[in-house]
Protein backbone atom coordinates (compact mmCIF):
# COMPACT_ATOMS: atom_id res chain seq x y z
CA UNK A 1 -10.59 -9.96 8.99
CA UNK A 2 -7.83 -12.01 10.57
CA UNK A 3 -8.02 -15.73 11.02
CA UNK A 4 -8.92 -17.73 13.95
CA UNK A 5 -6.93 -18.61 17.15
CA UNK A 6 -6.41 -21.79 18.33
CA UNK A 7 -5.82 -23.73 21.16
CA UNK A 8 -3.74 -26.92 21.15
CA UNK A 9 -4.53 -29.62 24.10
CA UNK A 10 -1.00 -29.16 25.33
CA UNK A 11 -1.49 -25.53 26.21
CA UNK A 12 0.16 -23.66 22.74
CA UNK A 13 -1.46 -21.36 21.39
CA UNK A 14 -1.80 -19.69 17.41
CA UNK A 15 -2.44 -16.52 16.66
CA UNK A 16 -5.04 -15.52 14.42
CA UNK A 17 -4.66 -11.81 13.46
CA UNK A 18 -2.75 -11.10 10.49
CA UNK A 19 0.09 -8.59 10.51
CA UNK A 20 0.92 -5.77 7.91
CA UNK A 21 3.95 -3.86 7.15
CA UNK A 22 3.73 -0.91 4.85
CA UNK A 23 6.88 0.24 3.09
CA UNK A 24 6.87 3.04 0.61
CA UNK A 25 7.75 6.05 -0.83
CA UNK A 26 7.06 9.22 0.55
CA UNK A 27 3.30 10.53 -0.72
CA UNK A 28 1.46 7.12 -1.50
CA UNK A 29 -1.16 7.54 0.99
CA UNK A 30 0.61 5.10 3.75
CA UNK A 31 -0.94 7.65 6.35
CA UNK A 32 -4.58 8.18 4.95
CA UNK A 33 -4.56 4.52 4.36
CA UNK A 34 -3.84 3.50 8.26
CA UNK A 35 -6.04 6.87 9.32
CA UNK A 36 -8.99 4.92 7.50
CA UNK A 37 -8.63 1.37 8.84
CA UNK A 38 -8.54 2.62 12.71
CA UNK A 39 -11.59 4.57 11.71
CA UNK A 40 -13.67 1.88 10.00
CA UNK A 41 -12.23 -1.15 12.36
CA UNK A 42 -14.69 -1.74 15.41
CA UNK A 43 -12.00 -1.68 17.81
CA UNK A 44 -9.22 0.65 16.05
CA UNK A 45 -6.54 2.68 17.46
CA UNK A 46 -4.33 4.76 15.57
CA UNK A 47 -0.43 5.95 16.73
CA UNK A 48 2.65 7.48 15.46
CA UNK A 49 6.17 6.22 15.92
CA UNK A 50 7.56 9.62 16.85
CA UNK A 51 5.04 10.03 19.74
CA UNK A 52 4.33 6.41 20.75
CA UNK A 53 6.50 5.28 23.53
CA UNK A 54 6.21 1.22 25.00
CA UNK A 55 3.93 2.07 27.75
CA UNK A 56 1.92 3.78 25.25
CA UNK A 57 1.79 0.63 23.10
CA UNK A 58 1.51 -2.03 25.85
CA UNK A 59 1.12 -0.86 29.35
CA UNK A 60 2.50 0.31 32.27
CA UNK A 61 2.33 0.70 35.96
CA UNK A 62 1.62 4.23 38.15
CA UNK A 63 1.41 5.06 41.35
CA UNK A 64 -2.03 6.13 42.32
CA UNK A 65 -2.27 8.82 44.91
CA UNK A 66 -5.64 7.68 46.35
CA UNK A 67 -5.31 4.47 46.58
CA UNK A 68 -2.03 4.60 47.85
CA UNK A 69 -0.19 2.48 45.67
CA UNK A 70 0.28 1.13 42.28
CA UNK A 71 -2.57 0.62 39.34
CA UNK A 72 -1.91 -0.55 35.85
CA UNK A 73 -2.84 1.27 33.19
CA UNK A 74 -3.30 -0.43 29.46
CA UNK A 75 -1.63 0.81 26.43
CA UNK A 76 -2.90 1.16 22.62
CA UNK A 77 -2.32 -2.93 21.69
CA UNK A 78 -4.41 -3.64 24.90
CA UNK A 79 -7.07 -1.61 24.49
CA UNK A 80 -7.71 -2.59 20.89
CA UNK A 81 -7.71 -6.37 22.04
CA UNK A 82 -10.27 -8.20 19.15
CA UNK A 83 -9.20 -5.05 16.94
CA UNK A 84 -6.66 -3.19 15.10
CA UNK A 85 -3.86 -0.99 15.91
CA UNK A 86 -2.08 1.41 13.16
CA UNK A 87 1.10 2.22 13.98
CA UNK A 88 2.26 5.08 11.72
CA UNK A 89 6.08 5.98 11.36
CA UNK A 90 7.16 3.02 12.91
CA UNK A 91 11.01 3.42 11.88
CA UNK A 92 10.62 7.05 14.21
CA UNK A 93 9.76 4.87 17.50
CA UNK A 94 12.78 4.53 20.20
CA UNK A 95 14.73 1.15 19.80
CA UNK A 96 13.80 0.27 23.60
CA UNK A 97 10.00 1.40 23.27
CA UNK A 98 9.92 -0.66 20.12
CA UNK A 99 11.18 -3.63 21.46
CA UNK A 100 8.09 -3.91 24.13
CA UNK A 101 6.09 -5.07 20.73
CA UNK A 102 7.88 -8.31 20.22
CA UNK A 103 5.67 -10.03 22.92
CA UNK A 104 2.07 -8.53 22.12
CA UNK A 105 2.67 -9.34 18.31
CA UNK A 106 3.61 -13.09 18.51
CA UNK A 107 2.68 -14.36 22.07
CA UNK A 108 -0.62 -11.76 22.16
CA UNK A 109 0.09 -10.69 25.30
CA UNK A 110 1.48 -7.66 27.65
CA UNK A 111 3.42 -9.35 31.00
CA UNK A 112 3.72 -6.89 33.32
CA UNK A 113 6.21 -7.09 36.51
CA UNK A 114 6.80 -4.16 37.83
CA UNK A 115 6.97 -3.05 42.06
CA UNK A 116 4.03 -5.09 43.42
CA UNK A 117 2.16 -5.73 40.39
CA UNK A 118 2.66 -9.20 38.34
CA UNK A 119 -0.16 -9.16 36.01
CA UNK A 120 -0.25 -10.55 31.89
CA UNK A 121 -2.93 -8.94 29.73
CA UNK A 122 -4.52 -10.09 26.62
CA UNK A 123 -3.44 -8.05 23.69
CA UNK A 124 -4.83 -9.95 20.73
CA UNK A 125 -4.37 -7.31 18.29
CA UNK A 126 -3.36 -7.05 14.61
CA UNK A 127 -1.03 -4.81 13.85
CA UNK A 128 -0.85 -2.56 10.44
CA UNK A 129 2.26 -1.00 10.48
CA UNK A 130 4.05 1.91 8.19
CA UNK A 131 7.34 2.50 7.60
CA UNK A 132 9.94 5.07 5.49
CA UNK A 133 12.96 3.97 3.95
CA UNK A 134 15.92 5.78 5.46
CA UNK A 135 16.98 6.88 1.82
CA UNK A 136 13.77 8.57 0.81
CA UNK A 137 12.93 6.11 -1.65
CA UNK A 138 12.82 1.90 -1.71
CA UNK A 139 15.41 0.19 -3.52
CA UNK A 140 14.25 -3.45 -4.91
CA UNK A 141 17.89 -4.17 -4.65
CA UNK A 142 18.67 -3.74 -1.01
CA UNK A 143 17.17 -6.13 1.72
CA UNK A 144 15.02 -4.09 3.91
CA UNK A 145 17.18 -4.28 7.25
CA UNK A 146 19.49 -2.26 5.19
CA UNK A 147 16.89 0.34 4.39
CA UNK A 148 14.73 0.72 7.54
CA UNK A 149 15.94 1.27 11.10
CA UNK A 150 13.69 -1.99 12.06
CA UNK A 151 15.48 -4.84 14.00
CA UNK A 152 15.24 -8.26 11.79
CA UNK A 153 13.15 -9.62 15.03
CA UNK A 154 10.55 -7.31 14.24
CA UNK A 155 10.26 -7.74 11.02
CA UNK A 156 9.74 -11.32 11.04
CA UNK A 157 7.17 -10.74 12.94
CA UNK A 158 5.17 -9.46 10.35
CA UNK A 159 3.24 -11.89 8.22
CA UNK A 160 3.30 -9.59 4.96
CA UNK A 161 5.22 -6.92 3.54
CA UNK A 162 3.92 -4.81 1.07
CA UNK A 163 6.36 -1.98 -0.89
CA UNK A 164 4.06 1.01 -1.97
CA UNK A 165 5.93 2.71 -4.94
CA UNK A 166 5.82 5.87 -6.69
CA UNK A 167 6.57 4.81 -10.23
CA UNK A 168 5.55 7.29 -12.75
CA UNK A 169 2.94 5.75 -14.84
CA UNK A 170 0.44 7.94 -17.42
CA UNK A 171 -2.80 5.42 -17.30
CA UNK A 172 -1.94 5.33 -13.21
CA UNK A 173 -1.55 8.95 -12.63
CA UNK A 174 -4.77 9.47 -14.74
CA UNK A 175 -6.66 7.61 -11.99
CA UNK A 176 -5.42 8.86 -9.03
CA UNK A 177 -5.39 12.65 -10.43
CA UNK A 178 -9.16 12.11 -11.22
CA UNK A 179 -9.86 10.49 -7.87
CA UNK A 180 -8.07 12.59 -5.99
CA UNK A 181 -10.22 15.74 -7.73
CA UNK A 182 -13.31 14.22 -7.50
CA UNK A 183 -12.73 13.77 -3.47
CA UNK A 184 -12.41 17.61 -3.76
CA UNK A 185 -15.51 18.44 -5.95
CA UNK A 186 -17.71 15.93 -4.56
CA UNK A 187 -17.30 16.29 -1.11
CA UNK A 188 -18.95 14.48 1.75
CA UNK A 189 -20.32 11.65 -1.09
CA UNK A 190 -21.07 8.51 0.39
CA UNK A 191 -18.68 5.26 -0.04
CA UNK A 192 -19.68 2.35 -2.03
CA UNK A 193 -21.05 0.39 1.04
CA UNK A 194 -22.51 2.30 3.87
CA UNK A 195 -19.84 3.29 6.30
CA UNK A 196 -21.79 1.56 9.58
CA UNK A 197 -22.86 -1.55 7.13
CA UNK A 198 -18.96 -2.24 6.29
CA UNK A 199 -18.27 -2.02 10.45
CA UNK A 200 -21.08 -4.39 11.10
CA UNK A 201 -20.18 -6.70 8.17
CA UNK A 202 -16.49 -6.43 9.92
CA UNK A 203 -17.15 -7.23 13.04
CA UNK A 204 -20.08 -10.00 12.55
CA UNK A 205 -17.18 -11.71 10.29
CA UNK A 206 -14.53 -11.44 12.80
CA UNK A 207 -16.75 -12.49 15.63
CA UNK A 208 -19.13 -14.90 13.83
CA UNK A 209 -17.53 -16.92 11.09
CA UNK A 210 -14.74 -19.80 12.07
CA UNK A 211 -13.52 -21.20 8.66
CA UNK A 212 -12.33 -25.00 9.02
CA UNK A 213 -9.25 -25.70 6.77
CA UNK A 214 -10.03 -28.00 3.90
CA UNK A 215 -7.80 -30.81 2.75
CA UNK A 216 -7.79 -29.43 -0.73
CA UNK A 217 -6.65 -26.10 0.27
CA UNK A 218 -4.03 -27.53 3.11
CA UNK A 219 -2.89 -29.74 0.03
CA UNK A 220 -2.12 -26.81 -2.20
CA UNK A 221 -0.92 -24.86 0.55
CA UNK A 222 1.54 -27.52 1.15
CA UNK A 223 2.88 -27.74 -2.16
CA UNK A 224 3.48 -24.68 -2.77
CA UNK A 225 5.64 -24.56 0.77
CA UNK A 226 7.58 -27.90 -0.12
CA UNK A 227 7.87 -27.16 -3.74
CA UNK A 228 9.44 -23.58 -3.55
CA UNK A 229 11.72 -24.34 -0.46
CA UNK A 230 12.95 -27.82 -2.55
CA UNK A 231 13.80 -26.09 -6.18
CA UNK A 232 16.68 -26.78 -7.54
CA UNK A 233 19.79 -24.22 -7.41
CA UNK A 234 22.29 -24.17 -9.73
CA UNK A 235 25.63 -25.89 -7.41
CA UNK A 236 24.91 -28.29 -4.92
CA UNK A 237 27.76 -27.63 -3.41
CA UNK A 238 27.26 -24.09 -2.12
CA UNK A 239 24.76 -23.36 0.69
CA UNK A 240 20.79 -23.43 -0.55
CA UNK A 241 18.93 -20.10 -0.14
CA UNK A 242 15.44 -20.45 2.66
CA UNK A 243 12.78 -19.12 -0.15
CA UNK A 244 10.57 -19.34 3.11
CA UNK A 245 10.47 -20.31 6.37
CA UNK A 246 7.90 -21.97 8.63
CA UNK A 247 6.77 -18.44 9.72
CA UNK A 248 5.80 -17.88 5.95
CA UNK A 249 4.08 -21.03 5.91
CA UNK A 250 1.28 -20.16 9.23
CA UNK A 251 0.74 -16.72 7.22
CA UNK A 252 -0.23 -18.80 4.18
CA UNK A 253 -2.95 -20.30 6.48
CA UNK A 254 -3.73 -17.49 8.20
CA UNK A 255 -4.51 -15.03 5.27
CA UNK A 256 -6.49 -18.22 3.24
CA UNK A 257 -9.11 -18.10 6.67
CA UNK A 258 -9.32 -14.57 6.25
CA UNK A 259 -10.07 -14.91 2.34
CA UNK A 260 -12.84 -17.39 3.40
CA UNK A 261 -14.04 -14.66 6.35
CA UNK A 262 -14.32 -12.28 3.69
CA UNK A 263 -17.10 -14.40 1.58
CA UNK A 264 -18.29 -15.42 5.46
CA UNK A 265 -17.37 -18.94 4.49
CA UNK A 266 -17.30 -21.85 7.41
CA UNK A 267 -14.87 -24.00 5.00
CA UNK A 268 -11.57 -22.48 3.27
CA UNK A 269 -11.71 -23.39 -0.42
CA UNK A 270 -8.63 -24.32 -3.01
CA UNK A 271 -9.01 -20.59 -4.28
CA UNK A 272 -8.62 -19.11 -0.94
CA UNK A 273 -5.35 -20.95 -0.49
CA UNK A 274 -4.59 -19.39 -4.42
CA UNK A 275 -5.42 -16.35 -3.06
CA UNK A 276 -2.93 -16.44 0.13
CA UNK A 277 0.07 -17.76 -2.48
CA UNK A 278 -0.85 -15.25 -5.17
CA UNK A 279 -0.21 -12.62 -1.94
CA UNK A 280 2.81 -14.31 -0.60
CA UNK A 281 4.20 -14.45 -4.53
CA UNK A 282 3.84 -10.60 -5.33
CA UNK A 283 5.30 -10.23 -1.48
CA UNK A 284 8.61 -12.54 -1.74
CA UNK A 285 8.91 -10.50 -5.47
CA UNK A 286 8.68 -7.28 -4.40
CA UNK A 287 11.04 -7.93 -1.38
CA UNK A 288 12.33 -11.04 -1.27
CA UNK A 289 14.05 -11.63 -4.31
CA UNK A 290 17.92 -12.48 -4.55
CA UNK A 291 18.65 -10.92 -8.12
CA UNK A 292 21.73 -12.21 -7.48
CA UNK A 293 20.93 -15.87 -7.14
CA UNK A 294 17.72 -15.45 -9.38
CA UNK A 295 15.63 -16.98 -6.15
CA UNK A 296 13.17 -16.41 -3.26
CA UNK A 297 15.50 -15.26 -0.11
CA UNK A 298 13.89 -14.87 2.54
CA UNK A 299 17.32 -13.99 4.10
CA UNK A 300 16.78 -11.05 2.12
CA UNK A 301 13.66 -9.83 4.45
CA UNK A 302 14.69 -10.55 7.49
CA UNK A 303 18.23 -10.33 7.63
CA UNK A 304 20.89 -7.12 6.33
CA UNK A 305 22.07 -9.21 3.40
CA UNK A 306 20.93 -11.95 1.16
CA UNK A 307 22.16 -15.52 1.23
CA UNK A 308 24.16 -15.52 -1.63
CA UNK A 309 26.00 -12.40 -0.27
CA UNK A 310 26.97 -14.63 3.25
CA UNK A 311 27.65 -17.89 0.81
CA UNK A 312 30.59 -15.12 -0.69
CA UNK A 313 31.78 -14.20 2.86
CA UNK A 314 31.85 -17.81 4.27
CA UNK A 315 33.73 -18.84 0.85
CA UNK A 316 36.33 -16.54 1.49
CA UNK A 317 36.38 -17.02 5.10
CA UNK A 318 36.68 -20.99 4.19
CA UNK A 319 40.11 -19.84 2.14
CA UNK A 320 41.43 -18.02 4.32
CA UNK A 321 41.28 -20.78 7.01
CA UNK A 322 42.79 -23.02 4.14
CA UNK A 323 45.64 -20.91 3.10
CA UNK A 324 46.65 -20.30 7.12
CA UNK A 325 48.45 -23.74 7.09
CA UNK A 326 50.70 -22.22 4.38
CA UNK A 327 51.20 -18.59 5.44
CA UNK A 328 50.82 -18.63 9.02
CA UNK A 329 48.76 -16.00 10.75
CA UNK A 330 49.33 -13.24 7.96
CA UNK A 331 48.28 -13.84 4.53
CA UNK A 332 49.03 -11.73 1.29
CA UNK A 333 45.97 -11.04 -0.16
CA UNK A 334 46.61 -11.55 -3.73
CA UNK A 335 47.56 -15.05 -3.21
CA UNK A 336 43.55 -14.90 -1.48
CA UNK A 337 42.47 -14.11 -5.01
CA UNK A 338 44.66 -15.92 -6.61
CA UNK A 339 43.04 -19.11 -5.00
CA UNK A 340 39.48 -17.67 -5.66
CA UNK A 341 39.80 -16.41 -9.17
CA UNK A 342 37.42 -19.38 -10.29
CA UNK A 343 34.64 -18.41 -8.07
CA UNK A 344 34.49 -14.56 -7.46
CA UNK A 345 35.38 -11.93 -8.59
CA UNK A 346 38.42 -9.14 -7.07
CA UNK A 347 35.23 -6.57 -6.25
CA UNK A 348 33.24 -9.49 -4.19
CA UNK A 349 36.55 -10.55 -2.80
CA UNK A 350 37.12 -6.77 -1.62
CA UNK A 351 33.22 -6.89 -0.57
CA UNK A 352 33.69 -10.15 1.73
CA UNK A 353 36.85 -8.82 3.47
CA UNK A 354 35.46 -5.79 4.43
CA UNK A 355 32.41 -7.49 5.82
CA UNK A 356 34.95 -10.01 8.26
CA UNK A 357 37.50 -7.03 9.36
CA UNK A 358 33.97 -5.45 10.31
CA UNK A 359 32.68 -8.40 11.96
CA UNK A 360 36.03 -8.44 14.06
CA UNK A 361 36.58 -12.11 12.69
CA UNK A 362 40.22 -11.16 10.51
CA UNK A 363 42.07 -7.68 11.03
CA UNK A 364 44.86 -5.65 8.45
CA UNK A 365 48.15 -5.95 9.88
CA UNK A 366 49.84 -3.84 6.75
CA UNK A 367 48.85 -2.75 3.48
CA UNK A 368 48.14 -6.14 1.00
CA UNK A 369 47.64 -8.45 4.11
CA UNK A 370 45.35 -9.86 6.04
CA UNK A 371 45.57 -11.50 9.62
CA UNK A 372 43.40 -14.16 11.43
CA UNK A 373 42.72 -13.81 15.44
């Protein structure tokens, strides 16, 4: 359904569509599920990674042979502009062709500068996106930079993550065995709402119904952003975890419009805020949680490794820098753990070096020593 754009007087602009990242196992139905929404979407188009290039996605410019010179020619998120594109395999696109999303999913739009054309089309298009985990499976453990070959840019740009799991369960498997069958046996049945009533229902909501924010659901909204961002962690002293970021906080607002959209509501009510924090719960759980620090990280989404793993590093980095004044340039490194038996221990002291001689910002000079630039 999305949510509605809008236009500030001083020329900024908010998107309204909602995007989706799928993550999951191999055989959940990530593919029939995106397959579906292009088809029942009044403006869908439907792409995989492996065989989607940038132009393909955005647009490009060709030279046209009878009009002797350039035209421009619009890509997927262009063409679905007002509708949905499904980008399957996402992980499988080229790095450089990938990158040529990071403008169509935030700013909404495809700038084109290329020979003699200068030209910036509308692309204002939500995006439901699937990805694999390079390891076969997802691990709840590992932050999902580490686990997909996404860029942290891109995946902040996504206002939801969802994990889709294959977790043996008996009363689960019973229902999807007997669904599954029954799609076999009964083929060609009709769906619960008519297929051409559910597009028209779509697109009347999308195009029809503006929901106005309420004060009681901005209120709850709010509290829930300033209450989970201000809890309490257990030192003071070390750096707080970011539960959530602002980013978090217009995806709150934009999936509460859509919950009122969905009931074709002008007004969005207290539960459609509950319903967009209920979401954004189950999301930070499933990805965003630091089992470490027992909190919501969203360092954890966005980034390779989770704030209480770069609170480690910087501790030891801050020791190292403390113990130079003694040692001089090289220093042993059990007098390192020595100094930080109180606070880590000789496995997450091992962990943090490794991470600084790989981030070029200390070196090994010899065996039992380490050396600052």
């Amino acid at each position: 359904m999305g949510a509605c754009k809008k236009n500030r007087p001083n020329g900024a602009k908010n998107r309204g569509d909602i995007h989706i990242l799928l993550i999951g196992d191999p055989g959940v139905a990530k593919s029939v599920t995106l397959g579906f929404m292009a088809d029942i979407s009044p403006k869908g188009r439907y792409v995989v990674g492996k065989s989607a290039s940038g132009a393909g996605l955005t647009a490009t410019v060709v030279r046209d042979e009878y009009l002797r010179g350039w035209s421009l020619e619009a890509g997927a998120m262009v063409l679905a502009n007002k509708g949905l594109v499904c980008i399957d395999e996402l992980e499988k696109m080229d790095p450089n062709d990938r990158s040529a999303m990071h403008e169509a999913m935030e700013q909404q739009t495809v700038t084109i500068s290329k020979a003699n054309v200068q030209a910036s089309l509308k692309a204002e298009t939500s995006v439901l996106a699937a990805a694999n985990p390079k390891f076969g499976r997802f691990d709840p453990y590992q932050s999902i930079a580490q686990q997909i070959d996404l860029p942290p840019t891109l995946i902040n740009r996504f206002d939801i993550i969802f994990t889709l799991r294959d977790i043996p369960d008996k009363e689960k498997d019973m229902k999807i065995a007997s669904h599954v069958l029954d799609e076999h046996m009964l083929e060609g049945n009709e769906m619960f709402i008519e297929r051409n009533l559910f597009r028209k229902y779509i697109a009347y909501a999308k195009q029809r119904v503006k929901p106005k924010l309420g004060v009681d659901a901005a209120e709850e909204i709010k509290n829930f952003y300033v209450n989970l961002r201000n809890k309490p962690v257990a030192s003071e002293s070390a750096m707080r975890p970011i539960p959530i970021s602002a980013r978090q906080l217009q995806a709150l607002v934009r999936m509460a419009e859509a919950s009122a959209k969905l009931r074709l509501s002008e007004t969005v009510s207290v539960e459609d805020a509950q319903k967009a924090i209920e979401l954004m719960k189950y999301y930070l759980m499933q990805v965003g949680y630091d089992y470490e620090s027992k909190t919501f990280d969203i360092d954890k989404v966005t980034n390779k490794m989770s704030h209480s793993k770069m609170n480690k590093i910087f501790t030891v980095k801050e020791a190292i820098t403390a113990l130079e004044s003694k040692f001089g340039k090289e220093i042993p490194v059990d007098e390192l753990k020595e100094d930080l038996k109180d606070k880590m221990s000789e496995d997450e002291i091992d962990e943090a070096i490794n991470k600084l001689i790989n981030g070029n910002e200390i070196y090994r000079p010899r065996r039992g020593y380490i050396g600052i630039f």
